[in-house]
C-alpha atoms as a PDB file:
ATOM      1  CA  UNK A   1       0.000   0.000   0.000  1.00  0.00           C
ATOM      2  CA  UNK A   2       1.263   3.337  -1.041  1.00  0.00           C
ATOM      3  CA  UNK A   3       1.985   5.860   1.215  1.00  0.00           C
ATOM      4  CA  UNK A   4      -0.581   8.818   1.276  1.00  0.00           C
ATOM      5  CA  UNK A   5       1.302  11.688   2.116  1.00  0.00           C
ATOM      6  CA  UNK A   6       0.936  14.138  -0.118  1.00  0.00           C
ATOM      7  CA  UNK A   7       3.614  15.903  -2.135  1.00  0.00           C
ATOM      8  CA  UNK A   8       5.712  18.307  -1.154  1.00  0.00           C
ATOM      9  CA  UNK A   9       3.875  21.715  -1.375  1.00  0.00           C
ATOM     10  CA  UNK A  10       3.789  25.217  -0.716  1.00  0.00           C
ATOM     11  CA  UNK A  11       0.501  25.473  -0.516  1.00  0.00           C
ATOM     12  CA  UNK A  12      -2.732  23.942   1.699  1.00  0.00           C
ATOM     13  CA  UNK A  13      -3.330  20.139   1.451  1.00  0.00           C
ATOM     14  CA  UNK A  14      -6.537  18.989   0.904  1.00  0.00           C
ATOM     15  CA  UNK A  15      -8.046  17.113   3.708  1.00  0.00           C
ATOM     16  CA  UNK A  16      -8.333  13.846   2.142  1.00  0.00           C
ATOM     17  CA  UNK A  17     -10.406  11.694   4.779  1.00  0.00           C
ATOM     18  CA  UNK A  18     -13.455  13.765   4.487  1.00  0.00           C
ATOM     19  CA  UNK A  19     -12.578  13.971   0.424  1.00  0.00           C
ATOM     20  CA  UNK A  20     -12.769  10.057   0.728  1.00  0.00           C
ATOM     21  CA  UNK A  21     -16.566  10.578   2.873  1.00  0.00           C
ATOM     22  CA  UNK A  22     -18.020  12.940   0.423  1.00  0.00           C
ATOM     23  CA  UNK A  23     -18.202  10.748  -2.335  1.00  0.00           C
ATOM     24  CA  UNK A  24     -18.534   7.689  -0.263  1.00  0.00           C
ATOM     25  CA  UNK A  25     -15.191   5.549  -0.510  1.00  0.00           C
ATOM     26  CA  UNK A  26     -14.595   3.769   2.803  1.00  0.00           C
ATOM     27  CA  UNK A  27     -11.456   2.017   1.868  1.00  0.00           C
ATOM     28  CA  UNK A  28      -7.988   3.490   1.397  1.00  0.00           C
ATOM     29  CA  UNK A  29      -7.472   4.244  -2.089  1.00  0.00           C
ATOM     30  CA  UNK A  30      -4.006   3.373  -4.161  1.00  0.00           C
ATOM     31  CA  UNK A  31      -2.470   4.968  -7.365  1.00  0.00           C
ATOM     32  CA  UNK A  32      -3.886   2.926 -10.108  1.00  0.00           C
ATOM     33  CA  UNK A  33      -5.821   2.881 -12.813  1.00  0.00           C
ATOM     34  CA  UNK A  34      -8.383   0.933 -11.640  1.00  0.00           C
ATOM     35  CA  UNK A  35      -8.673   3.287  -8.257  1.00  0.00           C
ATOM     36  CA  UNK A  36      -8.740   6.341 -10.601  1.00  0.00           C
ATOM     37  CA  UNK A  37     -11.856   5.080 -13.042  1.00  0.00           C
ATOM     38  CA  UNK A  38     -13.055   4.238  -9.479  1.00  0.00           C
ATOM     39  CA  UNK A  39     -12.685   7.854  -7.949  1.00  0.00           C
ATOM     40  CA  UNK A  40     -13.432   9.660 -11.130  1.00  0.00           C
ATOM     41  CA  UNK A  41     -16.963   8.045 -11.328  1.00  0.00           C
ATOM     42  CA  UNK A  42     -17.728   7.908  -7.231  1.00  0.00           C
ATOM     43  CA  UNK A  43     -17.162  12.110  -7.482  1.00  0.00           C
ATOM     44  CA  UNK A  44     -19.095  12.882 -10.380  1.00  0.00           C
ATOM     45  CA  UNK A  45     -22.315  10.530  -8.818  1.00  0.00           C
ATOM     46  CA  UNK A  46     -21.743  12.599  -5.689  1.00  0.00           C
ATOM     47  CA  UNK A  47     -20.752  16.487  -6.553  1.00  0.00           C
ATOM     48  CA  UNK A  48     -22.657  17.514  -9.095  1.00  0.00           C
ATOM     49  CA  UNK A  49     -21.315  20.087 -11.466  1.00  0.00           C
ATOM     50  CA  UNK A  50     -23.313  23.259 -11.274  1.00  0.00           C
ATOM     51  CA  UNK A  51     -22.611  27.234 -12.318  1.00  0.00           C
ATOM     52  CA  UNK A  52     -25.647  28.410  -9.929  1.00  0.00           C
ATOM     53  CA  UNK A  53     -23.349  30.904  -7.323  1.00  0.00           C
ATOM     54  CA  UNK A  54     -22.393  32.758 -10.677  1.00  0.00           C
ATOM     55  CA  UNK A  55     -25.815  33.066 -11.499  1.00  0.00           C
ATOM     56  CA  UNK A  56     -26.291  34.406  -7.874  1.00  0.00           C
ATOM     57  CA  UNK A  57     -23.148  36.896  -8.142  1.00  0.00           C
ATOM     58  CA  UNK A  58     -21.032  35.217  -5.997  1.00  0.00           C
ATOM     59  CA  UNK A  59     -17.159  35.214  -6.864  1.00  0.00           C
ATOM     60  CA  UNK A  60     -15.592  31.559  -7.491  1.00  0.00           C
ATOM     61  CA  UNK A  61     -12.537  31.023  -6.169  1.00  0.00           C
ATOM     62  CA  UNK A  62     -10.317  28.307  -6.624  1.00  0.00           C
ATOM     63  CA  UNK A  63      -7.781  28.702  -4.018  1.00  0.00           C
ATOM     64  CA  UNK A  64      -8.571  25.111  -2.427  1.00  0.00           C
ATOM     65  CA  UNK A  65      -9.425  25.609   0.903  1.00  0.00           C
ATOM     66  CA  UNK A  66     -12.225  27.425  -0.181  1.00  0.00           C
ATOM     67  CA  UNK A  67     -12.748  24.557  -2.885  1.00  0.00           C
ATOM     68  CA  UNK A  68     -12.683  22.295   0.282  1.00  0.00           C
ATOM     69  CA  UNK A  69     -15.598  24.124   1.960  1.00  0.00           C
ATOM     70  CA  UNK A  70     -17.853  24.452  -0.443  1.00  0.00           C
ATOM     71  CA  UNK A  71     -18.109  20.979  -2.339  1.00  0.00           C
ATOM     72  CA  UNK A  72     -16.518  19.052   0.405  1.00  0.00           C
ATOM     73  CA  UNK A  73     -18.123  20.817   4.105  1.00  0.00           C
ATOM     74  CA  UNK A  74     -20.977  22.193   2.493  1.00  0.00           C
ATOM     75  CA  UNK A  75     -22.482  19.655  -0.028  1.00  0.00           C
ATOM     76  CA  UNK A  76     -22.428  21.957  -2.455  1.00  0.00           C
ATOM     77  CA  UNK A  77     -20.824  21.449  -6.560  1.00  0.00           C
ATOM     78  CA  UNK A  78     -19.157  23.739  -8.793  1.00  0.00           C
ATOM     79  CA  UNK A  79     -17.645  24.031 -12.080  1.00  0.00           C
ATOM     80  CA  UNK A  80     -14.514  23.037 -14.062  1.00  0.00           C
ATOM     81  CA  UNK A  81     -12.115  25.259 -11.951  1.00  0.00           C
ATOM     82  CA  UNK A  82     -13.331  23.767  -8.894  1.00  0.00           C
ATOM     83  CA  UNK A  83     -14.334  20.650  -9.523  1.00  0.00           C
ATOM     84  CA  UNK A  84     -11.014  19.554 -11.324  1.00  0.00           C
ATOM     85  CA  UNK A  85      -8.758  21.251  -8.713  1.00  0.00           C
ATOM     86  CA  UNK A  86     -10.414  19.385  -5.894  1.00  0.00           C
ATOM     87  CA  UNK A  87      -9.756  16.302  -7.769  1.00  0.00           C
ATOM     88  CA  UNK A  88      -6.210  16.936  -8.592  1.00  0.00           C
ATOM     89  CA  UNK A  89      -5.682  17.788  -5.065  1.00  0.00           C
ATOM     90  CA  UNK A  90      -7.139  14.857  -3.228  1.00  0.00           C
ATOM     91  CA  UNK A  91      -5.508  12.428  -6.374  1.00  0.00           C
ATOM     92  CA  UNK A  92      -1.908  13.526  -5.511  1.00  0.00           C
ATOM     93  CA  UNK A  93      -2.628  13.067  -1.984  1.00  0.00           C
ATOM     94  CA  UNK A  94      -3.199   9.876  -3.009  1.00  0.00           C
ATOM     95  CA  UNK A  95      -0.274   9.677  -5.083  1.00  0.00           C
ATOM     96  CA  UNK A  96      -0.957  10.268  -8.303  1.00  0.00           C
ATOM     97  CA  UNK A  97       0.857  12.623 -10.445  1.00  0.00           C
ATOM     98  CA  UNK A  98      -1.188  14.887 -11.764  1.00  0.00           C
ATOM     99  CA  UNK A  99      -0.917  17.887 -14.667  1.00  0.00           C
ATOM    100  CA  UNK A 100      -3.384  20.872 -15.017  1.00  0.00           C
ATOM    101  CA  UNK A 101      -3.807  21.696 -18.299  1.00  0.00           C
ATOM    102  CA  UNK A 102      -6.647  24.509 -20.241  1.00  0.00           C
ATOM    103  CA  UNK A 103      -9.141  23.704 -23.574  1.00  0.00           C
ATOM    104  CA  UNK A 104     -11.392  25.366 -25.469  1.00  0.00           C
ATOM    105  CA  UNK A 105     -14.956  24.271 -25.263  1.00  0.00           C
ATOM    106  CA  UNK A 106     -15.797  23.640 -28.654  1.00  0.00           C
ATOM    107  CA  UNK A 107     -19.751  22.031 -27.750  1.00  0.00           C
ATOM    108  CA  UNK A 108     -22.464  23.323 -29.188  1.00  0.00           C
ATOM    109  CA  UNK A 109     -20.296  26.075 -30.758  1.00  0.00           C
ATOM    110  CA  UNK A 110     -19.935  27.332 -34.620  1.00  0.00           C
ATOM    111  CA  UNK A 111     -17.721  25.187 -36.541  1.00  0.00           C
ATOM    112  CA  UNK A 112     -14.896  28.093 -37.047  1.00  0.00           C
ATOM    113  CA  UNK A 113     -15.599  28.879 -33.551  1.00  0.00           C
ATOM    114  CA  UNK A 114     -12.386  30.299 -31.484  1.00  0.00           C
ATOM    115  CA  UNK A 115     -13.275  29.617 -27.937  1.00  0.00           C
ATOM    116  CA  UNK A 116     -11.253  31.382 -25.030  1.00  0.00           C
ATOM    117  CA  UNK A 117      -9.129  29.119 -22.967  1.00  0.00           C
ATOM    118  CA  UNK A 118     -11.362  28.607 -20.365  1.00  0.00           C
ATOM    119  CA  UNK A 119     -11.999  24.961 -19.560  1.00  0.00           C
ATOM    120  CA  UNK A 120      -9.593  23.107 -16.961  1.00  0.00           C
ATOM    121  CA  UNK A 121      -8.855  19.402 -17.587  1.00  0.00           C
ATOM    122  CA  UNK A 122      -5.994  17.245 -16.003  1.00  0.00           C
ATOM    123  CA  UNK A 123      -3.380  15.006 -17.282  1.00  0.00           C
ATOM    124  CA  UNK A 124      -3.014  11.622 -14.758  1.00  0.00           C
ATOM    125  CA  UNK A 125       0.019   9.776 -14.781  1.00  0.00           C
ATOM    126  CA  UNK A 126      -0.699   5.775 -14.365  1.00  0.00           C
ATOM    127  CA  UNK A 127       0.944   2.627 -14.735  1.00  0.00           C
ATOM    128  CA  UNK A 128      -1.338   2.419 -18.520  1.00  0.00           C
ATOM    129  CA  UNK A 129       0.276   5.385 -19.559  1.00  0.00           C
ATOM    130  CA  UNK A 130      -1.140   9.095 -19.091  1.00  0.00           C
ATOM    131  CA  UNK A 131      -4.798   9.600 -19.252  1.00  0.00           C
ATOM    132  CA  UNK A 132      -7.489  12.623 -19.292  1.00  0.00           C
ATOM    133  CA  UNK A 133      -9.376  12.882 -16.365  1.00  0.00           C
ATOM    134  CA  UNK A 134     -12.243  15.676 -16.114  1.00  0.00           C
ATOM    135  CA  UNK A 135     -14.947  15.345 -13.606  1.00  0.00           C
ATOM    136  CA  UNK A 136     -15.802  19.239 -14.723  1.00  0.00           C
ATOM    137  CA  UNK A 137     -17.264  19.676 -17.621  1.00  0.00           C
ATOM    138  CA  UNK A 138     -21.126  18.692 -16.812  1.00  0.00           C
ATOM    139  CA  UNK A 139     -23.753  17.131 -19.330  1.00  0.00           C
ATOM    140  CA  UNK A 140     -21.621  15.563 -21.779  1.00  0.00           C
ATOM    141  CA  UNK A 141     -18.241  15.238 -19.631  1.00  0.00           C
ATOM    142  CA  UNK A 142     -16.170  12.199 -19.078  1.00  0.00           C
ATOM    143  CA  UNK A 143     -17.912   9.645 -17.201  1.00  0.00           C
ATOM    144  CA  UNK A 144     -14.432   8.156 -16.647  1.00  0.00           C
ATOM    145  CA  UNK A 145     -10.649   9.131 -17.387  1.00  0.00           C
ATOM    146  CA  UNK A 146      -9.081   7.770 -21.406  1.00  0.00           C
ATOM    147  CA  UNK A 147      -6.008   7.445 -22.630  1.00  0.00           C
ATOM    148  CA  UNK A 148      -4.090  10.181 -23.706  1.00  0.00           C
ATOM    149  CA  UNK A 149      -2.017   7.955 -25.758  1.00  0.00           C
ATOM    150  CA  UNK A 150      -4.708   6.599 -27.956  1.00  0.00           C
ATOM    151  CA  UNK A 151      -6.627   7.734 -31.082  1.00  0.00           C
ATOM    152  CA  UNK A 152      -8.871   4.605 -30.882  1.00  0.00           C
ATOM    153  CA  UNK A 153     -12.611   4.698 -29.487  1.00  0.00           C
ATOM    154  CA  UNK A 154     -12.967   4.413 -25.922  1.00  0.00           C
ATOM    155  CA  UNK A 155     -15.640   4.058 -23.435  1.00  0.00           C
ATOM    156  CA  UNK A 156     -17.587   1.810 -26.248  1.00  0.00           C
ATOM    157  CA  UNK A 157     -20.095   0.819 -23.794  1.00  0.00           C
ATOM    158  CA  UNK A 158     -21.527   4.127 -22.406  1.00  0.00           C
ATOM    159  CA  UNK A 159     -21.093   7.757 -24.924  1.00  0.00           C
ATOM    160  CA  UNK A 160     -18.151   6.423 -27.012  1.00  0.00           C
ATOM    161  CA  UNK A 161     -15.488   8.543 -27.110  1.00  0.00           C
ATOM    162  CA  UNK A 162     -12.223   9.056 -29.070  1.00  0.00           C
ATOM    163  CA  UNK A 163      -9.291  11.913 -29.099  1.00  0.00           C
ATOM    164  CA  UNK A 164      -8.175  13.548 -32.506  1.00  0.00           C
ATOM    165  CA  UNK A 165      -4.912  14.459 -33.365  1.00  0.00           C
ATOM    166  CA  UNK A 166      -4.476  17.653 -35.171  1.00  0.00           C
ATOM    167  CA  UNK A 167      -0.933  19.339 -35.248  1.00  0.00           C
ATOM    168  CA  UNK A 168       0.340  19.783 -31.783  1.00  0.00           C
ATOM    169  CA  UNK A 169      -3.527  19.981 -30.313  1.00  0.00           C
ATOM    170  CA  UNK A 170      -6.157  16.979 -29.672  1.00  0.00           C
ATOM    171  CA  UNK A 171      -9.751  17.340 -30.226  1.00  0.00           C
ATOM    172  CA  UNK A 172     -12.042  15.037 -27.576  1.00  0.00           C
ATOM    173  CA  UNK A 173     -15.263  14.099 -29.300  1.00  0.00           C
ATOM    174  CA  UNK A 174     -18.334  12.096 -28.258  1.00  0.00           C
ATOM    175  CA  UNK A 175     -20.160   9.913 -30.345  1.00  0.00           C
ATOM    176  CA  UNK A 176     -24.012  10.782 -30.330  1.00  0.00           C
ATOM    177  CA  UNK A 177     -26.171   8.623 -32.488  1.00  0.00           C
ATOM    178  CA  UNK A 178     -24.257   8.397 -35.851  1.00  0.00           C
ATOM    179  CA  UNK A 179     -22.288  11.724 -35.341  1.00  0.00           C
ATOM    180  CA  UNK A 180     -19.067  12.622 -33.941  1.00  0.00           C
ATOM    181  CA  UNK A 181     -19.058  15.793 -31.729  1.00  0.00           C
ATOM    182  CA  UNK A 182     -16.279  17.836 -30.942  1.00  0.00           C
ATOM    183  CA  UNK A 183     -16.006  18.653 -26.807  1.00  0.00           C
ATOM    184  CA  UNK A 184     -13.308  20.508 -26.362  1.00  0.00           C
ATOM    185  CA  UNK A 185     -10.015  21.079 -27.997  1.00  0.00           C
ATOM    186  CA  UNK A 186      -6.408  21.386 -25.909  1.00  0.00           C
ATOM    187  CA  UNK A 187      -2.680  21.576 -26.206  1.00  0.00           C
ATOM    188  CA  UNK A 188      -1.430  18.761 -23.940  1.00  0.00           C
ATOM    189  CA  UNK A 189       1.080  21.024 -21.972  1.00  0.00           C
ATOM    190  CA  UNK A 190       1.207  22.214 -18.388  1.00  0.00           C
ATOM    191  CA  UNK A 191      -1.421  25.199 -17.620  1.00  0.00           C
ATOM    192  CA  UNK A 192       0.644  27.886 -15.596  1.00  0.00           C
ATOM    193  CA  UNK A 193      -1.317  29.231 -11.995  1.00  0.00           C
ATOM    194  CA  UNK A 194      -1.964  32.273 -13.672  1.00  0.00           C
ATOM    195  CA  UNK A 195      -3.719  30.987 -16.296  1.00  0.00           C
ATOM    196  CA  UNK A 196      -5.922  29.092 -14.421  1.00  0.00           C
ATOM    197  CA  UNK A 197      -7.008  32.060 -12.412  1.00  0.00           C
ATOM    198  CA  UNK A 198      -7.595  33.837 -15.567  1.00  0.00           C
ATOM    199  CA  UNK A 199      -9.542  31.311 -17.235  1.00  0.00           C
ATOM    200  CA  UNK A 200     -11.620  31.029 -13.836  1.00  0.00           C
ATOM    201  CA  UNK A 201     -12.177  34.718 -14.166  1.00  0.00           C
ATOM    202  CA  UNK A 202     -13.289  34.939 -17.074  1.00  0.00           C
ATOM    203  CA  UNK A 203     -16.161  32.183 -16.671  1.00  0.00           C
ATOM    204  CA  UNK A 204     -17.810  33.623 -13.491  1.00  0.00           C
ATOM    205  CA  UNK A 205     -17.258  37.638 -14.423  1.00  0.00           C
ATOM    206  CA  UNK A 206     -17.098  38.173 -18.521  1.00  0.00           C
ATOM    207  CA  UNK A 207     -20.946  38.932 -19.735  1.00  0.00           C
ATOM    208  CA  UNK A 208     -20.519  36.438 -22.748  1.00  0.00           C
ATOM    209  CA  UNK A 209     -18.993  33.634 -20.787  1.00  0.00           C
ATOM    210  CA  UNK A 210     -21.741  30.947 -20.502  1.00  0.00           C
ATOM    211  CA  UNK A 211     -22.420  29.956 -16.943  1.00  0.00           C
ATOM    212  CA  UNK A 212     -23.568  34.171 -16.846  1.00  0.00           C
ATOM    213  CA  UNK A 213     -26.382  33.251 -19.310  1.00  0.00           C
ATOM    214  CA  UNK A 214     -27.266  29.745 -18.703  1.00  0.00           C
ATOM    215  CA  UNK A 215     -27.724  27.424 -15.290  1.00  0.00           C
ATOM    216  CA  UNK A 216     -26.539  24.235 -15.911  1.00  0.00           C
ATOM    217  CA  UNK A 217     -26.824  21.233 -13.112  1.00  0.00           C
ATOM    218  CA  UNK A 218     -25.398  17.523 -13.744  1.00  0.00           C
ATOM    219  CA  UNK A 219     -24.361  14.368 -12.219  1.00  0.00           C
ATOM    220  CA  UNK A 220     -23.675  10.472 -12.965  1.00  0.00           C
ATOM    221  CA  UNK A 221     -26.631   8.444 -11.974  1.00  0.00           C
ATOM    222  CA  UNK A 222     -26.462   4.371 -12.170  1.00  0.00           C
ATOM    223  CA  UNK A 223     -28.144   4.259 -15.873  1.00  0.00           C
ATOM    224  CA  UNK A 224     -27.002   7.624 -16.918  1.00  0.00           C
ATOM    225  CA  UNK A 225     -27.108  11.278 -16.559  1.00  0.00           C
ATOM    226  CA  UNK A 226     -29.430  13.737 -14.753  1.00  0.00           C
ATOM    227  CA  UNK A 227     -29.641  17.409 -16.055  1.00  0.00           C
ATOM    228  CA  UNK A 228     -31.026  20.024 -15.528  1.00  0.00           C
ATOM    229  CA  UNK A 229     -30.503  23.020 -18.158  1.00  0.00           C
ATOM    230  CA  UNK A 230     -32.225  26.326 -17.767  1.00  0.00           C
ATOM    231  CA  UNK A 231     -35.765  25.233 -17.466  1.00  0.00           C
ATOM    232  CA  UNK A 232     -35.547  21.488 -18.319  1.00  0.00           C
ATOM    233  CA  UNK A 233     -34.902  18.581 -16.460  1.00  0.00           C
ATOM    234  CA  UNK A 234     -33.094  15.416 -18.933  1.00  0.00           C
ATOM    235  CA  UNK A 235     -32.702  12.540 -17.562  1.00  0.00           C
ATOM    236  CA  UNK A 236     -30.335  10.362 -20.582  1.00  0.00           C
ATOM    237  CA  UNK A 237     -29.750   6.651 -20.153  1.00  0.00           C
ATOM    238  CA  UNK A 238     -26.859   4.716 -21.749  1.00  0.00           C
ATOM    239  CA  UNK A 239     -28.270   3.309 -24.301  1.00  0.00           C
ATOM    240  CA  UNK A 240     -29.323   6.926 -25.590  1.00  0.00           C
ATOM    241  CA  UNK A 241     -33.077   6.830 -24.314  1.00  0.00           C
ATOM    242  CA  UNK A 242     -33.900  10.545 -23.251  1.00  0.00           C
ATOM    243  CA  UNK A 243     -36.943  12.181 -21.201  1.00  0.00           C
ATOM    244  CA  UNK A 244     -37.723  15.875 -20.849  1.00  0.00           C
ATOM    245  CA  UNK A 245     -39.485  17.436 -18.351  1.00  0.00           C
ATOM    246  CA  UNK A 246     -40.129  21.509 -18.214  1.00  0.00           C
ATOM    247  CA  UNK A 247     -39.595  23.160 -14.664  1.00  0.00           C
ATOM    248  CA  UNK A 248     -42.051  25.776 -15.278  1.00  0.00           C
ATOM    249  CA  UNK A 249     -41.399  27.988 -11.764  1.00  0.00           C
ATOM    250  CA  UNK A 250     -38.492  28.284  -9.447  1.00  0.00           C
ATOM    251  CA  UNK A 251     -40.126  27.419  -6.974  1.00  0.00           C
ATOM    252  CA  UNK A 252     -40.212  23.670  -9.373  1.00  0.00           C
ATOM    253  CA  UNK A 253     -36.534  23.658 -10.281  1.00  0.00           C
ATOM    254  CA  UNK A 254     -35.386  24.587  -6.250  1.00  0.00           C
ATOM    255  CA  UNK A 255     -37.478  21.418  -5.371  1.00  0.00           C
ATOM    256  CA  UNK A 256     -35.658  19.402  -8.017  1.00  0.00           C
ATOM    257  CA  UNK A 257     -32.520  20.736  -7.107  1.00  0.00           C
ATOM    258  CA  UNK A 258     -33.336  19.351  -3.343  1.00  0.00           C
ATOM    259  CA  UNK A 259     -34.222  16.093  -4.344  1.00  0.00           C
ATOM    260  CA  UNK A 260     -32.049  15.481  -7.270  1.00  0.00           C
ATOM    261  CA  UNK A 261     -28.819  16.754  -6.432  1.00  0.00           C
ATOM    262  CA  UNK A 262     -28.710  17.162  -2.383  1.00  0.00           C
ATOM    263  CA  UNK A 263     -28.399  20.908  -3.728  1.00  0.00           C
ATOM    264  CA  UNK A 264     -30.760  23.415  -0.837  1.00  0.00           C
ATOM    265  CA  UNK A 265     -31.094  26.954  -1.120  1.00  0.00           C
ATOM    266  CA  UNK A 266     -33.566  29.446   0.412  1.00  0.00           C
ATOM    267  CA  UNK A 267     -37.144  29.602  -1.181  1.00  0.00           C
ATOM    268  CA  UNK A 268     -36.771  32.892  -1.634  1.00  0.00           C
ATOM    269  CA  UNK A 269     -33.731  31.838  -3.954  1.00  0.00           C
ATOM    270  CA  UNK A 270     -34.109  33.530  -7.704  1.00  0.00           C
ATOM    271  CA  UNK A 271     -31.890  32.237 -10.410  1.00  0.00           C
ATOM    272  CA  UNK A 272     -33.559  33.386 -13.301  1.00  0.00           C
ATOM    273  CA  UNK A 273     -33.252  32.434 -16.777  1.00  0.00           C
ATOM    274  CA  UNK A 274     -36.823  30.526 -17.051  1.00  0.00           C
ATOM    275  CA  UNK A 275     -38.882  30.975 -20.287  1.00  0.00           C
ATOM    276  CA  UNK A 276     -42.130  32.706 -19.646  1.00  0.00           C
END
């Protein structure tokens, strides 16, 4: 068994027990593979990705013992920034070694779209050779880590998934239906501090970044995903079945925010952003 110190750092460690609690692990995990597809799915079934404190006007930070409080003491989610720092932080505890590195989001944007570098994702080194993790990126993210090292199809029994190579970048695409979709697009290098903070910046403050003009709410269930997108609740199974339900008050989507995600807030609670 590995030792579980965690590296040598200037900065805060993440308190890894109560990591380990909130998305319900009771044994000590190791640096593998196997642990990481294991941890990677366990925190996206438990922390659900959600944008809502930026639709409140509420600054993000992602220094991590604020990370720690809020999705770890507080039961609450987050986005990319957070989400994918808390998990780089509790997998080097472990003993991982782990690389931040910054995309473009490319979904459900023009073709000749330029995106601003403003998604984090995170390189993880394991005895199968280095592989993307991202338990950030909400409705269509990575239910569990792939290869960096392949071009083949991966995750062939749940949202197929493959990475393209193009120059020095790489293009992660989902297969929906018949079609290939592009995700996001990223330079596999090592994203500096600053440029996280910018890129974190940017998503919670710019007024065409797009968790200011759209809530978004996600998690893994057992046969799929449960969204919630502006107004609508999705629920998506594996094998591609979908069902659609319209939250037509907030009063609708706080109570399905409650029961679906663990996520509470005050009935007096106004995100906006519901069609009339």
């Amino acid at each position: 068994m590995p030792t579980l110190a965690p590296p040598p750092s200037a900065g805060p460690s993440i308190d890894l027990d109560a990591y380990l609690r909130r998305i319900g692990l009771c044994e000590r995990p190791e640096p593998s593979l196997a642990f990481l597809k294991r941890l990677h799915r366990l925190h996206e079934s438990t922390i659900p990705f959600e944008n809502l404190d930026v639709l409140l006007g509420r600054e993000i930070s992602i220094e991590l013992p604020a990370i720690q409080r809020k999705l770890v003491e507080q039961g609450r989610g987050g986005y990319c920034f957070e989400q994918n720092s808390l998990f780089a932080a509790a997998l080097r505890a472990i003993g991982f070694t782990v690389t931040p590195m910054l995309a473009r989001v490319l979904w459900m944007q023009p073709t000749q779209a330029v995106p601003p570098l403003s998604h984090m994702i995170l390189r993880v080194e394991t005895e199968r050779g280095p592989q993307l993790a991202d338990v950030g990126f909400g409705g269509v993210g990575l239910v569990e880590p792939i290869s960096l090292s392949s071009t083949s199809v991966q995750h062939q029994a749940f949202e197929p998934r493959r990475l393209l190579k193009s120059g020095s970048d790489l293009s992660h695409q989902i297969q929906l239906g018949e079609r290939w979709q592009d995700i996001y697009r990223f330079t596999p290098i090592e994203a500096a501090p600053i440029d996280l903070e910018v890129g974190n910046w940017f998503s919670f403050t710019h007024p065409k970044a797009r968790f200011r003009n759209s809530l978004l709410v996600a998690r893994l269930a057992e046969t799929g995903r449960i969204i919630i997108s502006n107004n609508e609740l999705i629920q998506r199974s594996w094998d591609g079945e979908v069902s659609r339900e319209t939250l037509r008050s907030e009063e609708g989507r706080l109570d399905a925010l409650g029961q679906l995600f663990g996520l509470t807030f005050p009935e007096e609670t106004r995100f906006g952003l519901l069609d009339p």
